[in-house]
N, C-alpha and C. Protein backbone atom coordinates (compact mmCIF):
# COMPACT_ATOMS: atom_id res chain seq x y z
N UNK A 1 -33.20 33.98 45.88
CA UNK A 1 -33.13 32.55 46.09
C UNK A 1 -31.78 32.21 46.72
N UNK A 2 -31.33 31.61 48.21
CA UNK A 2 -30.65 31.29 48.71
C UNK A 2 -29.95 30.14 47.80
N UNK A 3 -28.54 30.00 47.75
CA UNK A 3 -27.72 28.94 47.78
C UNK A 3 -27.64 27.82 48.50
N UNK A 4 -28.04 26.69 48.27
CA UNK A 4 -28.11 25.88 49.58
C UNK A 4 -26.82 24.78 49.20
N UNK A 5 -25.99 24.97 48.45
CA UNK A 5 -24.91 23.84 48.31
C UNK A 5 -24.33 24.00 49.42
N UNK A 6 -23.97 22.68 50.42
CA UNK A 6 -23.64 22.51 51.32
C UNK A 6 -22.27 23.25 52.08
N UNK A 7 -21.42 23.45 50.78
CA UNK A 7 -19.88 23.68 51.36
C UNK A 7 -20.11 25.56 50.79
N UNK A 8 -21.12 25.84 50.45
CA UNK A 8 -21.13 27.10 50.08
C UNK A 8 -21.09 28.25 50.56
N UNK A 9 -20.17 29.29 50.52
CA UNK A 9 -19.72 29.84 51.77
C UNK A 9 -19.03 31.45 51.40
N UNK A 10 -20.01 32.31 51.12
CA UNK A 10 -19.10 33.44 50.24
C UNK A 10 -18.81 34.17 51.53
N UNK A 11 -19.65 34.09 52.49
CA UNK A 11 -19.07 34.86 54.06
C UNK A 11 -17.79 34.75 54.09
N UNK A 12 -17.74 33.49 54.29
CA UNK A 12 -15.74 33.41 54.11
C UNK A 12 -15.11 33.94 53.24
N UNK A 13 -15.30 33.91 52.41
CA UNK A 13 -14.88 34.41 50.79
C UNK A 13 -14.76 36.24 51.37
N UNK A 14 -16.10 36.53 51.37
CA UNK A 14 -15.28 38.02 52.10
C UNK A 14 -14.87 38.15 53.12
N UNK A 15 -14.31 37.42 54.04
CA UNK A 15 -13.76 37.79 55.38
C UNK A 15 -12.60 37.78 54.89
N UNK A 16 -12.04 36.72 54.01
CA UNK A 16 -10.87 36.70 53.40
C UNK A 16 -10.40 38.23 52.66
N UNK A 17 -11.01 38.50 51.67
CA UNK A 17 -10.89 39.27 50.97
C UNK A 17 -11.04 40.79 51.85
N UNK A 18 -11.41 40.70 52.88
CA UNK A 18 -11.83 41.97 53.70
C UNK A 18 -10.42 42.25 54.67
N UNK A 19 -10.09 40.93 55.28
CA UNK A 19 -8.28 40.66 55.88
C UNK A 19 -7.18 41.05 54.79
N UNK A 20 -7.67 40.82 53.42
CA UNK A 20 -6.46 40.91 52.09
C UNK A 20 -6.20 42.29 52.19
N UNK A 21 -7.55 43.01 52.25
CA UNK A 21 -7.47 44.10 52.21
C UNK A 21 -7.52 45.13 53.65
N UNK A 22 -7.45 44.67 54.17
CA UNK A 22 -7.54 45.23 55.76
C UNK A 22 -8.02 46.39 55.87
N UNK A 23 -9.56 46.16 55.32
CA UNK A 23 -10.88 46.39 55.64
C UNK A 23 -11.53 46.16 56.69
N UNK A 24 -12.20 47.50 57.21
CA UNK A 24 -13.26 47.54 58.74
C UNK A 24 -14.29 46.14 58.35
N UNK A 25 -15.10 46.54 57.22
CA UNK A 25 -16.15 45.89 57.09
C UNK A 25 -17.14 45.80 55.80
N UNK A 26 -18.41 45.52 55.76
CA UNK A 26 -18.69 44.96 54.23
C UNK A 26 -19.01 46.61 54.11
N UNK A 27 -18.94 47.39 54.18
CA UNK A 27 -19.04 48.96 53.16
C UNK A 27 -17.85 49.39 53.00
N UNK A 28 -17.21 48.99 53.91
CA UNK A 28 -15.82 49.69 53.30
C UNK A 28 -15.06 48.74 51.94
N UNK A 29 -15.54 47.45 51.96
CA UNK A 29 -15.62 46.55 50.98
C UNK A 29 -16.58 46.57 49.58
N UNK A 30 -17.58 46.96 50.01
CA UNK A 30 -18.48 47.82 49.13
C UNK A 30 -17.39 49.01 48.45
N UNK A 31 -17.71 50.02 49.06
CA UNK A 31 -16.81 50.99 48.82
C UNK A 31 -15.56 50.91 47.74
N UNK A 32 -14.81 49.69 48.11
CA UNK A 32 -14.33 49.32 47.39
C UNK A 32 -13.88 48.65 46.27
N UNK A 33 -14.83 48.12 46.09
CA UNK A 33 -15.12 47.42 44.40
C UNK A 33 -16.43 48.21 43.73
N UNK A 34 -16.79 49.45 44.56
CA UNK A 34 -17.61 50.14 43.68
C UNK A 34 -18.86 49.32 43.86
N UNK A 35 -19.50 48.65 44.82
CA UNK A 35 -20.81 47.97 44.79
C UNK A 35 -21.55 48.94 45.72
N UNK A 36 -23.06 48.51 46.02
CA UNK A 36 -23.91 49.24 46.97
C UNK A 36 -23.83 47.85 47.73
N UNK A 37 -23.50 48.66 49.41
CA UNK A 37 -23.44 47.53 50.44
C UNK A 37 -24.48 47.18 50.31
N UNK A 38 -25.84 46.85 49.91
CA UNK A 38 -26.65 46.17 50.18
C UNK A 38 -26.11 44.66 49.12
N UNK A 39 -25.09 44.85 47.67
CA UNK A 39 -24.98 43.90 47.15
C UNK A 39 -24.42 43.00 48.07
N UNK A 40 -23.42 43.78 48.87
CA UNK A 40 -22.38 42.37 49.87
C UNK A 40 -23.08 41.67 50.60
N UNK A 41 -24.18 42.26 51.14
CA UNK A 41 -24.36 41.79 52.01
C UNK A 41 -25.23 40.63 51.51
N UNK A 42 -26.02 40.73 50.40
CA UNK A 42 -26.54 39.41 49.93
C UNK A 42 -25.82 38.52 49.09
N UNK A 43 -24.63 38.98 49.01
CA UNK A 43 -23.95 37.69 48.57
C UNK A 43 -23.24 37.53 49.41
N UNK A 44 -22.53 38.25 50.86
CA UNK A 44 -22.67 36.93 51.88
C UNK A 44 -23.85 35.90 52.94
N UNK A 45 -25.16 36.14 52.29
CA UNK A 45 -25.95 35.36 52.98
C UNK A 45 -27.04 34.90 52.12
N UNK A 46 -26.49 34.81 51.31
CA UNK A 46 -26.68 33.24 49.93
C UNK A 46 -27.70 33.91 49.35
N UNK A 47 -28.00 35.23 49.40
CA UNK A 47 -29.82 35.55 48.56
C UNK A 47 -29.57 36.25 46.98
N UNK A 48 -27.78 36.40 46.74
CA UNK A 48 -27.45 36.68 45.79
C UNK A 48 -26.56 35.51 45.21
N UNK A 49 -26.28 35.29 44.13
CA UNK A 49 -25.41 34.43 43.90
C UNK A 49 -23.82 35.57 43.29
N UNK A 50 -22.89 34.81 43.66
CA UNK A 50 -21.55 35.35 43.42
C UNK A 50 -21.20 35.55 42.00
N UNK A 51 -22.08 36.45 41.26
CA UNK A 51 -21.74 36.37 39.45
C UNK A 51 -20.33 36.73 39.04
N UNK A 52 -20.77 36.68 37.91
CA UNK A 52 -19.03 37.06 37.03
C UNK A 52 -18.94 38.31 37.24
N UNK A 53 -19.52 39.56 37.15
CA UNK A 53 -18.74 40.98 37.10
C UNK A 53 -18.75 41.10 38.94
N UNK A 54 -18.81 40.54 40.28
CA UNK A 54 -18.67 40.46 41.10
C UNK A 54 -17.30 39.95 41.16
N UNK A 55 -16.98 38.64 40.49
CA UNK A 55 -15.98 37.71 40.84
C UNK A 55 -14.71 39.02 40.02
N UNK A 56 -14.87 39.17 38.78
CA UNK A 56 -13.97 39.87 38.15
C UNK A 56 -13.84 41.29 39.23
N UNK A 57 -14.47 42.18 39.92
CA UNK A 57 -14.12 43.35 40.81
C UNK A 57 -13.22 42.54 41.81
N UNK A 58 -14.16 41.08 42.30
CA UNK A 58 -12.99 40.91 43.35
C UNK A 58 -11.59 40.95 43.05
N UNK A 59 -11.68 39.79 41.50
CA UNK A 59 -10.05 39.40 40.76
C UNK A 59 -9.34 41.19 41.07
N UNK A 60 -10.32 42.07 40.65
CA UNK A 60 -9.08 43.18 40.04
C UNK A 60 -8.44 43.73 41.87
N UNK A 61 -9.56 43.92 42.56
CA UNK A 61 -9.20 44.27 43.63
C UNK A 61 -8.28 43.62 44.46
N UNK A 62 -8.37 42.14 44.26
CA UNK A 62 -7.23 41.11 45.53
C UNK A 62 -6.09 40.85 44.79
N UNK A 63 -6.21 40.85 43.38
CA UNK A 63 -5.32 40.29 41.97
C UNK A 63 -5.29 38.81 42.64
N UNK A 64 -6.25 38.10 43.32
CA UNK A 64 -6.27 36.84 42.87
C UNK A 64 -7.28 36.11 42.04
N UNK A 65 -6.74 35.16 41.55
CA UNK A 65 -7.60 34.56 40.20
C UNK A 65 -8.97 34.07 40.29
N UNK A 66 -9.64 34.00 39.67
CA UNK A 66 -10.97 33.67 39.99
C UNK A 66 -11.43 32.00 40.47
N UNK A 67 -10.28 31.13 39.96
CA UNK A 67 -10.95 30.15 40.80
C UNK A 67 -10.39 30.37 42.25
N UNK A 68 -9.37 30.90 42.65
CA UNK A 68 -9.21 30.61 44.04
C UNK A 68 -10.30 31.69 44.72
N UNK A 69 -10.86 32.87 44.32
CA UNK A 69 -11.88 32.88 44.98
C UNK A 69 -13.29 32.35 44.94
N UNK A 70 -12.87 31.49 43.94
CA UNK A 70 -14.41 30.38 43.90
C UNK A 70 -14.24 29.38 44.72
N UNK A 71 -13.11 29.40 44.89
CA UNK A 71 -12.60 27.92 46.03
C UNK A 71 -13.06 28.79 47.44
N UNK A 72 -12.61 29.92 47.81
CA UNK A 72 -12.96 30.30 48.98
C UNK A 72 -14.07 30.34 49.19
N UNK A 73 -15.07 30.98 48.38
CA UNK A 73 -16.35 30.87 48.34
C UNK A 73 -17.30 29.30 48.52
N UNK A 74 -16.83 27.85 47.99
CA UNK A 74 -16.97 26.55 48.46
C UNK A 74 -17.68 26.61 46.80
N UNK A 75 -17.21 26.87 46.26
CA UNK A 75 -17.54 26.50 44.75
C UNK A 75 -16.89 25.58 44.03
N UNK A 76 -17.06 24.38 43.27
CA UNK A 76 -16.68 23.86 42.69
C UNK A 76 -16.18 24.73 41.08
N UNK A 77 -14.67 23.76 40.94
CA UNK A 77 -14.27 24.40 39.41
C UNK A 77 -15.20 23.55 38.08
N UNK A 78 -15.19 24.23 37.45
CA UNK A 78 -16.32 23.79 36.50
C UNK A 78 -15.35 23.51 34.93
């Protein structure tokens, strides 16, 4: 089930995180938080949603906090 909130945007969210890490691309990003590229790739095109043990690999991998990559992603803080 796609995400359809308007400002919602995890593409960005990993382009960011892919520049942090100056990463080729979503497997070498894969690769690196230990996911199967097929996860990245659906949570950059809304058919996954961005869960907590996703958000926490990103936290450990960028060491930034989880709302600012919920902000990148176009998530509201809750």
């Amino acid at each position: 089930m796609k995400n359809h909130h308007p400002t919602y945007n995890a593409a960005h969210m990993l382009d960011v995180v892919l520049e942090h890490g100056n990463l080729k691309n979503d497997a070498a990003l894969a690769r690196a938080l230990n996911v199967a590229p097929p996860v990245i790739s659906k949570v950059r095109n809304g058919v996954l949603p961005l869960g907590s043990s996703m958000l926490v690999k990103l936290h450990e991998y960028t060491g930034m906090n989880t709302l600012k990559i919920k902000a990148l992603a176009g998530i509201a803080a809750q």
